[in-house]
Structures are given as structure tokens and as C-alpha cells.
PDB file of N, CA and C in Angstrom:
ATOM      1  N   UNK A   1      21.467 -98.974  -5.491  1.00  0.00           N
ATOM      2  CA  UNK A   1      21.402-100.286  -4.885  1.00  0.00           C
ATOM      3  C   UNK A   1      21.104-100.169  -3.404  1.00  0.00           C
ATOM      4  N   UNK A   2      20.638-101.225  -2.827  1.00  0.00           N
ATOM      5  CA  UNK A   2      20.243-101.291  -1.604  1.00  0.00           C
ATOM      6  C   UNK A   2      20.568-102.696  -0.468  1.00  0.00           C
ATOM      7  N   UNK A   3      21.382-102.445   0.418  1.00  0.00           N
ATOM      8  CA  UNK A   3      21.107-103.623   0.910  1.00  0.00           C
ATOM      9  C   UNK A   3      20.373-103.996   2.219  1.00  0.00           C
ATOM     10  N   UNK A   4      19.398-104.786   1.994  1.00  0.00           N
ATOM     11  CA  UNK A   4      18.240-104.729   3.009  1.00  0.00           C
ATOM     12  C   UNK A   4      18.404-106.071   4.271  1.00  0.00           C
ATOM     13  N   UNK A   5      17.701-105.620   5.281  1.00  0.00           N
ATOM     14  CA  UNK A   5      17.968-105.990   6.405  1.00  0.00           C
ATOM     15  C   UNK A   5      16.262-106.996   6.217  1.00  0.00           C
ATOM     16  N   UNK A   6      15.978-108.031   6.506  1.00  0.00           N
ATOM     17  CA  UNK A   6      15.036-108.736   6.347  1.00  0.00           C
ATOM     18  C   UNK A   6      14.585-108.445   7.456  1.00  0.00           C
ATOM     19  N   UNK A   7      13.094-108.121   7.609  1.00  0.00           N
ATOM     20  CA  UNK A   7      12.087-108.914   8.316  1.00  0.00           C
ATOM     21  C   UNK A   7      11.673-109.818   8.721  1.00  0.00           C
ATOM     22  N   UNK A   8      12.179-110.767  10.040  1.00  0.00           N
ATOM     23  CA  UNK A   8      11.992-112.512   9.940  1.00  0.00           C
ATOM     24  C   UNK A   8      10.884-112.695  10.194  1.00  0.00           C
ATOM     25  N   UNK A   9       9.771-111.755  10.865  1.00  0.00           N
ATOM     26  CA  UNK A   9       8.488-111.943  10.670  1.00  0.00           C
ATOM     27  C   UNK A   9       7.678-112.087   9.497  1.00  0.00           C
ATOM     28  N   UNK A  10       7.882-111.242   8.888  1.00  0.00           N
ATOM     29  CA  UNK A  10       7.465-111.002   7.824  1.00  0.00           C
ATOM     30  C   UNK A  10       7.566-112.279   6.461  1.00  0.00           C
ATOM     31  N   UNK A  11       8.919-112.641   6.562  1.00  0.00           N
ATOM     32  CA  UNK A  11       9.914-113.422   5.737  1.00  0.00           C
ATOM     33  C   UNK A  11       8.814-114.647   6.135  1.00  0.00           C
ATOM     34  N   UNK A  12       9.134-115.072   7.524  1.00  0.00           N
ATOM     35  CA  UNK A  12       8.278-116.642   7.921  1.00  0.00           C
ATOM     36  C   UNK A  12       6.864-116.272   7.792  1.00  0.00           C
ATOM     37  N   UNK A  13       6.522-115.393   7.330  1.00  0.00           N
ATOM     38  CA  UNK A  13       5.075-115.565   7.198  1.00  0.00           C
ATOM     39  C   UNK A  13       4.475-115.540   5.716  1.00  0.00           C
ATOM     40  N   UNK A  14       5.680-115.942   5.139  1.00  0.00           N
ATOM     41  CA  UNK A  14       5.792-116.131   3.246  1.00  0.00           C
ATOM     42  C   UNK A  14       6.129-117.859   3.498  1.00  0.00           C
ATOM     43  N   UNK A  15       6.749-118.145   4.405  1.00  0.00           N
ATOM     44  CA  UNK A  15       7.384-119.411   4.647  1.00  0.00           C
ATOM     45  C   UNK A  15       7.039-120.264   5.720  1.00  0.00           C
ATOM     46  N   UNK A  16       5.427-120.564   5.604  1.00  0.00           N
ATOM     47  CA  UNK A  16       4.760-120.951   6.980  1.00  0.00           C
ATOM     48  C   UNK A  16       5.328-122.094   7.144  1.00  0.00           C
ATOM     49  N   UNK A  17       6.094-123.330   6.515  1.00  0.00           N
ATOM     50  CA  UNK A  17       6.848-124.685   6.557  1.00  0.00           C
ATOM     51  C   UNK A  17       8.000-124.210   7.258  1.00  0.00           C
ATOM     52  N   UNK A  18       8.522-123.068   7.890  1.00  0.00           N
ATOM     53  CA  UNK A  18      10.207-123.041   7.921  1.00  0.00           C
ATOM     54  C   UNK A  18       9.863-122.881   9.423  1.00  0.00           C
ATOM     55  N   UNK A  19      10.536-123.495  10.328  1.00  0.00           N
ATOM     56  CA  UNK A  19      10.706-123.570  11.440  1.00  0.00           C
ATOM     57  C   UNK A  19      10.711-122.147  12.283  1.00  0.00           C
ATOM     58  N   UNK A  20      10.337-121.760  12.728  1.00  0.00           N
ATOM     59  CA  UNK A  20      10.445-120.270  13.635  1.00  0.00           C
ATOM     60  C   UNK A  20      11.280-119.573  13.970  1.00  0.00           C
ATOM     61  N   UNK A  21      12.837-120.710  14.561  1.00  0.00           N
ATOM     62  CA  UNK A  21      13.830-120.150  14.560  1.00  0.00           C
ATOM     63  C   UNK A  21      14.893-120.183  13.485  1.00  0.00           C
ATOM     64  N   UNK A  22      14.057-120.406  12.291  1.00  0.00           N
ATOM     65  CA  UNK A  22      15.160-120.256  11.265  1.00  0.00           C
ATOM     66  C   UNK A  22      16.024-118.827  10.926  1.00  0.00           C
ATOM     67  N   UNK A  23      17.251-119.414  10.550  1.00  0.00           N
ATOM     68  CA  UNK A  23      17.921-118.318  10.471  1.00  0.00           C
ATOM     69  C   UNK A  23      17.649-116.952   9.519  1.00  0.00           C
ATOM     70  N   UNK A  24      18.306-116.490   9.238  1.00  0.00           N
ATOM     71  CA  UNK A  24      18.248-115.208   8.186  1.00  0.00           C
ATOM     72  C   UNK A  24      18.409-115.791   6.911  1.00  0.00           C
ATOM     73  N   UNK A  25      19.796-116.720   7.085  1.00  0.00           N
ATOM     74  CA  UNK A  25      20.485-117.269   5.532  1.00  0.00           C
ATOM     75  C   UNK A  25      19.435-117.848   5.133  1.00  0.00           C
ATOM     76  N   UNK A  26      18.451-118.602   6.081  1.00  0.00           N
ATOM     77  CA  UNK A  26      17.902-119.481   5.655  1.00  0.00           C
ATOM     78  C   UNK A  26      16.510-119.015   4.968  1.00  0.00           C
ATOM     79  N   UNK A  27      16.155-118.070   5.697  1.00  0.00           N
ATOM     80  CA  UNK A  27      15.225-117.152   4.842  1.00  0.00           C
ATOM     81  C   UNK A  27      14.833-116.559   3.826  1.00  0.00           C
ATOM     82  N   UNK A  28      16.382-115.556   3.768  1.00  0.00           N
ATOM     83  CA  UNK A  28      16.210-115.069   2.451  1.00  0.00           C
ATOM     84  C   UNK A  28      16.742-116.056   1.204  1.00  0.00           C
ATOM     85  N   UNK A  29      17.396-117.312   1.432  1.00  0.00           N
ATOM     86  CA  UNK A  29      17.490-118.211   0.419  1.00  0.00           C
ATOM     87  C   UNK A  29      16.461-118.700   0.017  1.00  0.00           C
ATOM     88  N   UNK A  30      14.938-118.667   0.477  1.00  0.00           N
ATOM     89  CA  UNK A  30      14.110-119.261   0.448  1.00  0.00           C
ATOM     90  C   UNK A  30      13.250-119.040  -0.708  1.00  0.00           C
ATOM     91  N   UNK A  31      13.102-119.628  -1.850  1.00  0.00           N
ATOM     92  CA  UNK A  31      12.635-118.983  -3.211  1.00  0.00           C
ATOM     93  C   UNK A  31      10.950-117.759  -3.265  1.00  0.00           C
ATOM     94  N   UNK A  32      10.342-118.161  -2.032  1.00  0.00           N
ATOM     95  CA  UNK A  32       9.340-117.597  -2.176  1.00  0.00           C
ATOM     96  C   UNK A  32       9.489-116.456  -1.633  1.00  0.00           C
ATOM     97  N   UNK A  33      10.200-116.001  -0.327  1.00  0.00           N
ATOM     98  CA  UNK A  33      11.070-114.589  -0.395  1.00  0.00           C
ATOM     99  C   UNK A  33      11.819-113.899  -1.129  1.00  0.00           C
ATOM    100  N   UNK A  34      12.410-114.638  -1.529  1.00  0.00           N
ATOM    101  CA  UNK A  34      12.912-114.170  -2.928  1.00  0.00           C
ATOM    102  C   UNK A  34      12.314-113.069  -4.138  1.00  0.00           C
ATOM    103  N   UNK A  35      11.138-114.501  -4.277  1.00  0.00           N
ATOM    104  CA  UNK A  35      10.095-114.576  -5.184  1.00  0.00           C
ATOM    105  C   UNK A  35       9.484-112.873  -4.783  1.00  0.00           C
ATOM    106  N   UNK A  36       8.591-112.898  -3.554  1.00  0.00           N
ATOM    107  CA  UNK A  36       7.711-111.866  -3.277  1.00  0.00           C
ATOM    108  C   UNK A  36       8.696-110.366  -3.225  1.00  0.00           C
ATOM    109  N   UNK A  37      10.054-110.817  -2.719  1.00  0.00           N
ATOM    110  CA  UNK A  37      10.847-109.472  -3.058  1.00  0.00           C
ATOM    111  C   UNK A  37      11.282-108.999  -4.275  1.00  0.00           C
ATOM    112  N   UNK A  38      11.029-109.581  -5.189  1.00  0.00           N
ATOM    113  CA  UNK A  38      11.939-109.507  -6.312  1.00  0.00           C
ATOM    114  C   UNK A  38      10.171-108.634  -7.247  1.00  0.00           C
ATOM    115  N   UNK A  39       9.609-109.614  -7.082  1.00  0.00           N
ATOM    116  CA  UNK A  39       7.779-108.705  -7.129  1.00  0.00           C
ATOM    117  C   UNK A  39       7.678-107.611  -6.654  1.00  0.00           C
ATOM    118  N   UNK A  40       7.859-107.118  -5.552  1.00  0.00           N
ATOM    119  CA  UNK A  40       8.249-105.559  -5.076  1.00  0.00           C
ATOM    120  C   UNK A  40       9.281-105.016  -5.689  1.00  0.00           C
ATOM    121  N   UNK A  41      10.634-105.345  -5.783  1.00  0.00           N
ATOM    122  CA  UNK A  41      11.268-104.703  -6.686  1.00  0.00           C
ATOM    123  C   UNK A  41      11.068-104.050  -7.929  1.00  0.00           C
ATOM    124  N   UNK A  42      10.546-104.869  -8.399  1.00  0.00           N
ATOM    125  CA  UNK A  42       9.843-104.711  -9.993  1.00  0.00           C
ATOM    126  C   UNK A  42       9.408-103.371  -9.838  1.00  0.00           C
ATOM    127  N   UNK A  43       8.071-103.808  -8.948  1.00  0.00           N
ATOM    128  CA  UNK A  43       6.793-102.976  -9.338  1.00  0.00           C
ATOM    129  C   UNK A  43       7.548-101.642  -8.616  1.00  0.00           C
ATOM    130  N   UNK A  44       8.284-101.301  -8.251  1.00  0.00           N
ATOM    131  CA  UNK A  44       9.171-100.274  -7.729  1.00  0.00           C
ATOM    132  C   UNK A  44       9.355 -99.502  -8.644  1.00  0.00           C
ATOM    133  N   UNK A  45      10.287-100.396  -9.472  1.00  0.00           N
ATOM    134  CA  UNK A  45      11.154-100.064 -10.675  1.00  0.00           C
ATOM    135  C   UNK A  45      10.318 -99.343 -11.502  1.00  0.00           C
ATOM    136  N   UNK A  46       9.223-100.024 -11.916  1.00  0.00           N
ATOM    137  CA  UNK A  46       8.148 -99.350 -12.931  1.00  0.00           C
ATOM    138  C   UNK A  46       7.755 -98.299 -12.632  1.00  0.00           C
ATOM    139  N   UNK A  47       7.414 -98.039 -11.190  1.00  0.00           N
ATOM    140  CA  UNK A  47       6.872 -96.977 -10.965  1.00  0.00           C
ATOM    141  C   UNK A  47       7.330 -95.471 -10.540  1.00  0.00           C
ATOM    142  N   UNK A  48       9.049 -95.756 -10.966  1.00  0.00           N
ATOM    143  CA  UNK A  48       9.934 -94.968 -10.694  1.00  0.00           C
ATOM    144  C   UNK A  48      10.041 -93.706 -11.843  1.00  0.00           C
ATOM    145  N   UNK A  49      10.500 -92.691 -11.845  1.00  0.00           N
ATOM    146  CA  UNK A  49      10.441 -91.713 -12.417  1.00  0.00           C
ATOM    147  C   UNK A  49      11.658 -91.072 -12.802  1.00  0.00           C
ATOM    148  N   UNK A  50      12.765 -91.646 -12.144  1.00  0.00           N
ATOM    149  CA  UNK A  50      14.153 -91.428 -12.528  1.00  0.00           C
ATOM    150  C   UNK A  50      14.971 -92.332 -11.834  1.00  0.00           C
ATOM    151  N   UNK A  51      16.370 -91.768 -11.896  1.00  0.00           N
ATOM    152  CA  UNK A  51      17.593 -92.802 -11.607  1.00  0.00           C
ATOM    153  C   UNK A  51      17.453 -92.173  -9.920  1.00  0.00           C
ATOM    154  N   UNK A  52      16.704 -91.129  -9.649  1.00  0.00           N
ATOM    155  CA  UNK A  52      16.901 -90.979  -8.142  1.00  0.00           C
ATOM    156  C   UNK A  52      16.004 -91.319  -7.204  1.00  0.00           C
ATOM    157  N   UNK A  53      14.729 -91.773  -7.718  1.00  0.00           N
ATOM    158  CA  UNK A  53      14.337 -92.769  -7.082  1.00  0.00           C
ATOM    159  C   UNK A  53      13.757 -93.667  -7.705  1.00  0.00           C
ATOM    160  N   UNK A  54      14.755 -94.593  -8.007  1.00  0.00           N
ATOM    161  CA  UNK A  54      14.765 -95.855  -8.959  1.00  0.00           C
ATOM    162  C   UNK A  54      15.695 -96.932  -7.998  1.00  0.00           C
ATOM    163  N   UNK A  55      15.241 -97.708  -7.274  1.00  0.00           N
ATOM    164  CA  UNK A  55      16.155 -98.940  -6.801  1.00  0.00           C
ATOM    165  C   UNK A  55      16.466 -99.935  -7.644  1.00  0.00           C
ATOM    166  N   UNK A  56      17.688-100.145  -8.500  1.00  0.00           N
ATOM    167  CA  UNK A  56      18.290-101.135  -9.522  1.00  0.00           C
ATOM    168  C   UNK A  56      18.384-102.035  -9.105  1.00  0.00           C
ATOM    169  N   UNK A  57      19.267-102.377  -7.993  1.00  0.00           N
ATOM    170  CA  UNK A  57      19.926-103.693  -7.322  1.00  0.00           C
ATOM    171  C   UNK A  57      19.590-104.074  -6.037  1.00  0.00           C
ATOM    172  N   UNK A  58      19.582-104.935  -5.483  1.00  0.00           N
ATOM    173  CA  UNK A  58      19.206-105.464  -3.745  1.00  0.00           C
ATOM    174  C   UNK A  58      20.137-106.495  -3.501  1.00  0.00           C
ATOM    175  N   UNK A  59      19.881-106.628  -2.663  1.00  0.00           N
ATOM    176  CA  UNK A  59      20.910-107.648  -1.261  1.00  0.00           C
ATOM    177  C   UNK A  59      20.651-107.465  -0.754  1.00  0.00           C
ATOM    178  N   UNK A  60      19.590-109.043   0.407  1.00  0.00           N
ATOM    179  CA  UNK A  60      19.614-108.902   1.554  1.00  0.00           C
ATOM    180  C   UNK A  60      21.048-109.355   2.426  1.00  0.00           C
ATOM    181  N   UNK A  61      20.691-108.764   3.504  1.00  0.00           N
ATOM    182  CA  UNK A  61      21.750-109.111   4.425  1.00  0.00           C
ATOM    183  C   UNK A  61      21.638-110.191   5.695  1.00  0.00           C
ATOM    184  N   UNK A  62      22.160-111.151   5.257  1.00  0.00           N
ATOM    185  CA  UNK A  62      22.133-112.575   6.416  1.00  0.00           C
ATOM    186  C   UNK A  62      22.481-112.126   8.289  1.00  0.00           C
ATOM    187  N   UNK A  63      23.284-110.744   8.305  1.00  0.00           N
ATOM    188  CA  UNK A  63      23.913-110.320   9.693  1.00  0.00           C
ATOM    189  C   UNK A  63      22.849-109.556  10.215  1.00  0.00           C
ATOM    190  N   UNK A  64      22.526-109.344  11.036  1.00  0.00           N
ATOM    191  CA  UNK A  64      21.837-108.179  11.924  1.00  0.00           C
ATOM    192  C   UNK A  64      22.773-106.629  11.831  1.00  0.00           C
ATOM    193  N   UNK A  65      22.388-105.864  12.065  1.00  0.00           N
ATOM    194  CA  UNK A  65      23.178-104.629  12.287  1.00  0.00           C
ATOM    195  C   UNK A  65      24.073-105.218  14.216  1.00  0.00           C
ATOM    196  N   UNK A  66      25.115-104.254  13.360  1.00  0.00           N
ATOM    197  CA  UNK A  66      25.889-104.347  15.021  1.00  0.00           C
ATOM    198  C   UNK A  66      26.144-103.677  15.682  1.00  0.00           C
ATOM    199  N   UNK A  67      25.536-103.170  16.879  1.00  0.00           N
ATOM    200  CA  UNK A  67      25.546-102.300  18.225  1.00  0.00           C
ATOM    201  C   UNK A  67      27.152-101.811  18.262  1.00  0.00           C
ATOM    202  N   UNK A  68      27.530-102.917  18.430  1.00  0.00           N
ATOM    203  CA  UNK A  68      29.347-102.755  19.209  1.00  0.00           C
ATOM    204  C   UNK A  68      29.832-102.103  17.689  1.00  0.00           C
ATOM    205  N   UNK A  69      29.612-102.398  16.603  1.00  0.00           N
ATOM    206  CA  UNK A  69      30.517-101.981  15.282  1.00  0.00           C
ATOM    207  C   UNK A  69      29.753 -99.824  15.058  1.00  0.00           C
ATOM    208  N   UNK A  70      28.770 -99.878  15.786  1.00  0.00           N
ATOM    209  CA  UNK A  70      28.763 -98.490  15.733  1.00  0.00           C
ATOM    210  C   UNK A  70      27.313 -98.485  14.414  1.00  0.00           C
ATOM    211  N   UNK A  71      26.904 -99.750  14.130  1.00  0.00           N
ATOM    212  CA  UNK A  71      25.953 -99.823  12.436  1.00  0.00           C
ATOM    213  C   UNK A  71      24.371 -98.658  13.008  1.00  0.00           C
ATOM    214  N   UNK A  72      24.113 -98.704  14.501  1.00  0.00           N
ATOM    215  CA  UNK A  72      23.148 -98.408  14.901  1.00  0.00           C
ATOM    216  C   UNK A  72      23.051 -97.440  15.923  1.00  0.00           C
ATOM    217  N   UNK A  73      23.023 -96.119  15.194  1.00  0.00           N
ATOM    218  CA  UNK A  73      23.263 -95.384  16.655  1.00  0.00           C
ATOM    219  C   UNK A  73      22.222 -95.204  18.134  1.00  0.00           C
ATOM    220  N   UNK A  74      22.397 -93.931  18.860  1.00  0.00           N
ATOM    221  CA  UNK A  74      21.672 -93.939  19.842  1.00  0.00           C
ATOM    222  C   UNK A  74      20.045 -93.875  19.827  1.00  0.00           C
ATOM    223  N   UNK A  75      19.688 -93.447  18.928  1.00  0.00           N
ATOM    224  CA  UNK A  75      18.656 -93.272  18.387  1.00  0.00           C
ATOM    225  C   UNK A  75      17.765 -94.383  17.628  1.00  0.00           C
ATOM    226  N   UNK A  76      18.496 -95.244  17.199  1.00  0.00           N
ATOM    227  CA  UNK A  76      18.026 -96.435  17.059  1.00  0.00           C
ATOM    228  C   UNK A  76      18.307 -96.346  15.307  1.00  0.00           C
ATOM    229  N   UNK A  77      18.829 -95.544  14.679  1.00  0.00           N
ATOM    230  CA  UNK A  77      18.736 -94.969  12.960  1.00  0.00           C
ATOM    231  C   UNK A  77      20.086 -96.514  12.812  1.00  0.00           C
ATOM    232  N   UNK A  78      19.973 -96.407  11.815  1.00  0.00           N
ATOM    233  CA  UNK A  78      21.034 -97.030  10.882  1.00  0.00           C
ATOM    234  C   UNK A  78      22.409 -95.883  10.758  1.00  0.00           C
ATOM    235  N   UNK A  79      23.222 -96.380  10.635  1.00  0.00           N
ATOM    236  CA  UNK A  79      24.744 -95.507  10.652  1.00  0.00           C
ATOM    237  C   UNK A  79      25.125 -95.653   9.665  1.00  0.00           C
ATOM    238  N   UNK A  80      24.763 -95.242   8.738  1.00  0.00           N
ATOM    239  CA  UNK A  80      25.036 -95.577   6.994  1.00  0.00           C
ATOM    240  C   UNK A  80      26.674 -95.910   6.780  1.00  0.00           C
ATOM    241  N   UNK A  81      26.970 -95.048   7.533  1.00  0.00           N
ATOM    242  CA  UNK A  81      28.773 -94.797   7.570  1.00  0.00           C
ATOM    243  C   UNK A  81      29.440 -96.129   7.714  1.00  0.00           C
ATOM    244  N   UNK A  82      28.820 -96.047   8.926  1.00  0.00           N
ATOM    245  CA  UNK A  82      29.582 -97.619   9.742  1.00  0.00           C
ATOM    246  C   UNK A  82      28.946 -98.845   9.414  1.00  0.00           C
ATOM    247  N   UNK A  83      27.836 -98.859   8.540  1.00  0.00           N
ATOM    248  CA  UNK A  83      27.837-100.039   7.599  1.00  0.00           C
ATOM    249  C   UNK A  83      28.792-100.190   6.550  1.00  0.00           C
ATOM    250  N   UNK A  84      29.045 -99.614   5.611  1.00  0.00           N
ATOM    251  CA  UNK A  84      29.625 -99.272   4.541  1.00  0.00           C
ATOM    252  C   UNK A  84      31.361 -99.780   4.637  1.00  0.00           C
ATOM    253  N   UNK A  85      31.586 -98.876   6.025  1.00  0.00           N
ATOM    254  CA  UNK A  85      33.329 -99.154   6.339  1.00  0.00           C
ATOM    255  C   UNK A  85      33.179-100.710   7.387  1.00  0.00           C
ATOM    256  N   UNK A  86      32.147-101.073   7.468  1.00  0.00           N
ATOM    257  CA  UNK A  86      32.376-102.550   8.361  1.00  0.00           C
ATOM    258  C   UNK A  86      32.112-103.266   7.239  1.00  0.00           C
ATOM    259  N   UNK A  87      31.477-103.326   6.227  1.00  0.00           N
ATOM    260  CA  UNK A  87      30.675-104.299   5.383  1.00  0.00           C
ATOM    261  C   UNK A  87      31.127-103.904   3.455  1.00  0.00           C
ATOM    262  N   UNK A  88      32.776-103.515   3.139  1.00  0.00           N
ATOM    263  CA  UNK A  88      32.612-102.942   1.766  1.00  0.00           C
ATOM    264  C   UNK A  88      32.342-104.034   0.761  1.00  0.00           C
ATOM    265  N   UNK A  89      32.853-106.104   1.501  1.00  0.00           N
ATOM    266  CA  UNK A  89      32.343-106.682   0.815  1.00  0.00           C
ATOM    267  C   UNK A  89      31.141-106.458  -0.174  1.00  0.00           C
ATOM    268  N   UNK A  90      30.310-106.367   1.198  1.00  0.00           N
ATOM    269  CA  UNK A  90      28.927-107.114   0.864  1.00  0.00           C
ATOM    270  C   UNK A  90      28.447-105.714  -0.606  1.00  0.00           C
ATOM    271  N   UNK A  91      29.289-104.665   0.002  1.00  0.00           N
ATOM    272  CA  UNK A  91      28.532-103.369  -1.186  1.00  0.00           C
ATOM    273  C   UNK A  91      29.392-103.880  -2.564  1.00  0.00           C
ATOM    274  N   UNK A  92      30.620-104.498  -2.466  1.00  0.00           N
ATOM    275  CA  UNK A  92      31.655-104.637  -3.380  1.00  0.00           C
ATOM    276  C   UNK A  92      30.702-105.665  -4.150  1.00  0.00           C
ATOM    277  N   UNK A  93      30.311-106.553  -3.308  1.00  0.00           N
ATOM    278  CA  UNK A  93      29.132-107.925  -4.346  1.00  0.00           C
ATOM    279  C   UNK A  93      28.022-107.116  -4.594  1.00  0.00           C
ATOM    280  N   UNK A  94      27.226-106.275  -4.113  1.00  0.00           N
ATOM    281  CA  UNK A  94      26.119-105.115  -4.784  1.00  0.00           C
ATOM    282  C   UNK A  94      26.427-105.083  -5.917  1.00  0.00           C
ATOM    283  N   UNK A  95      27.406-103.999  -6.218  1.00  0.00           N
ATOM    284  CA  UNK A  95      27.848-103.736  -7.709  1.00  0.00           C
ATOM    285  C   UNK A  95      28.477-104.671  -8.605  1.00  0.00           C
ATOM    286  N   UNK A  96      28.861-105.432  -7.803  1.00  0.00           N
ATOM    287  CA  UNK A  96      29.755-106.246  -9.310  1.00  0.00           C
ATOM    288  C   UNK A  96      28.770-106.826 -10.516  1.00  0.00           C
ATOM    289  N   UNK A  97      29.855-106.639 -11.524  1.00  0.00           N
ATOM    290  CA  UNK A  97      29.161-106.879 -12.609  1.00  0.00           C
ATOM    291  C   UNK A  97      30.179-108.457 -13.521  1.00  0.00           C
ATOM    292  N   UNK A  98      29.743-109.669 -13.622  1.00  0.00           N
ATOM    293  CA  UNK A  98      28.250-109.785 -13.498  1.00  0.00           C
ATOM    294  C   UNK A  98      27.754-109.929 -12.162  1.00  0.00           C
ATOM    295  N   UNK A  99      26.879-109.814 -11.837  1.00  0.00           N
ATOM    296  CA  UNK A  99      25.673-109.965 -10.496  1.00  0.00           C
ATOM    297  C   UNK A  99      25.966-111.168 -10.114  1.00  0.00           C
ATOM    298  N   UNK A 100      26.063-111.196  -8.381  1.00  0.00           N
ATOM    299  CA  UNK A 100      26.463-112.461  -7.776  1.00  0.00           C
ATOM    300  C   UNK A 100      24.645-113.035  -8.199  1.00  0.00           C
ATOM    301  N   UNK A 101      24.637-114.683  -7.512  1.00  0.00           N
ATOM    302  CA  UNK A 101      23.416-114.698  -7.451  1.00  0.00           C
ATOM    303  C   UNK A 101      22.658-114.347  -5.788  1.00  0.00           C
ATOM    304  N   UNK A 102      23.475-113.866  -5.127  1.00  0.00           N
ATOM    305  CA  UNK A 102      22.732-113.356  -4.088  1.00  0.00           C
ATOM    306  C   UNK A 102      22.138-111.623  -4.611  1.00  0.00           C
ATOM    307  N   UNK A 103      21.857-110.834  -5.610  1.00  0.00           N
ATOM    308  CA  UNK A 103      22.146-109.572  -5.650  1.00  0.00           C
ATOM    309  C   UNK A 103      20.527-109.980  -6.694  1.00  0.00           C
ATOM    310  N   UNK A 104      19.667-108.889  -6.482  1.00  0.00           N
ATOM    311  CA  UNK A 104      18.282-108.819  -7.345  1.00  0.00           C
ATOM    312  C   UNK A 104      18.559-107.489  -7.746  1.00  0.00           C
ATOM    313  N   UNK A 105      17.905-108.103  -9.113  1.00  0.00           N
ATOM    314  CA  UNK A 105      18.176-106.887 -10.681  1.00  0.00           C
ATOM    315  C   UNK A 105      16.715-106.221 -10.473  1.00  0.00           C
ATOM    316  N   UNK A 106      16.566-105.208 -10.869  1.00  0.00           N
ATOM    317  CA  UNK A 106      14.672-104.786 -10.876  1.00  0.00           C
ATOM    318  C   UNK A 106      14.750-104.660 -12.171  1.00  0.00           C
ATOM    319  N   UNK A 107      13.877-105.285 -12.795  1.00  0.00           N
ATOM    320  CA  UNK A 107      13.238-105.186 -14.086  1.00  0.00           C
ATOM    321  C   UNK A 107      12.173-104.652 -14.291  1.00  0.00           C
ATOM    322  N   UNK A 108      12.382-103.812 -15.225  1.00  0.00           N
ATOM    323  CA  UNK A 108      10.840-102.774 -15.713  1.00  0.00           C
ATOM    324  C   UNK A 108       9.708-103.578 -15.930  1.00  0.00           C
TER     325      UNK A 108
END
């Protein structure tokens, strides 16, 4: 599973009606982001070759990474660590079974 950090460029440029400064929530709620991620997922899935690089599950994430919580180190990398121990919710809704509806399944 993965939980992904959106692109708001990217995102509003699936969503040319949504105001510029729309938020994150508001983004990735947006069915056609959704839509086009859940299309990448897929075609992921299919083209995967095992369970080790096979992405099952997604969640985007509505927060930014956080400087002060340690999520981003000096280098600019992601702190896998200090996501994980700041955020076990959001991994706890990843896995649950059944699937929140914020959480995308990849289908073969």
C-alpha cells in the first residue's frame, strides 16, 4: 500500500472548473482525480510481476508533509519513519479491511 502525497498542479489540471486555491481535500475528492488515479493504479497492477512490485492499495493524503514533525529531512527525502509514527491512523485506514472509501483497490 501506498499513501500518496498529491500533486495540486497536476490534480487542477484534471480539474480545470476548481478554483486554484483549492484545497487538497478538495482535490483528491474530486471524481476525475480519482478517476485518472485509480486508471494508473490499474494499469500498474497489470503490469506488475509480483507482490514486490505490485501496489494493492492507495490513499491520498489531504496534509502536506511536516518540516517541524521531522516527515522531511535535510535533504528534502521523505522520512518514512516519521510519517508512519506521526500518521498510524491514516496507515491503520490503508489496511483496514473492509476498505474505507477514501483507500483505492488496484484491480487487474
Amino acid at each position: 500500500g501506498v499513501l500518496v502525497f498529491p500533486d495540486t498542479d497536476a490534480c487542477l489540471a484534471l480539474c480545470p472548473d476548481l478554483p486554484a486555491d483549492a484545497s487538497a481535500a478538495q482535490l483528491v475528492a474530486d471524481t476525475r482525480v480519482r478517476r485518472h488515479f485509480q486508471s494508473l493504479l490499474d494499469n500498474f497492477a497489470r503490469q506488475s510481476t509480483g507482490s514486490s512490485n505490485r501496489i494493492a492499495r492507495a490513499m491520498f493524503l489531504e496534509e502536506s508533509l511536516s518540516l517541524e514533525a521531522g516527515e522531511v529531512t535535510d535533504k528534502g527525502s521523505i522520512n518514512q519513519r516519521a510519517l508512519l509514527q506521526n500518521r498510524p491512523n491514516l496507515v491503520e485506514e490503508l489496511y483496514s479491511d473492509p476498505p474505507s472509501p477514501r483507500v483505492m483497490i488496484a484491480e487487474k
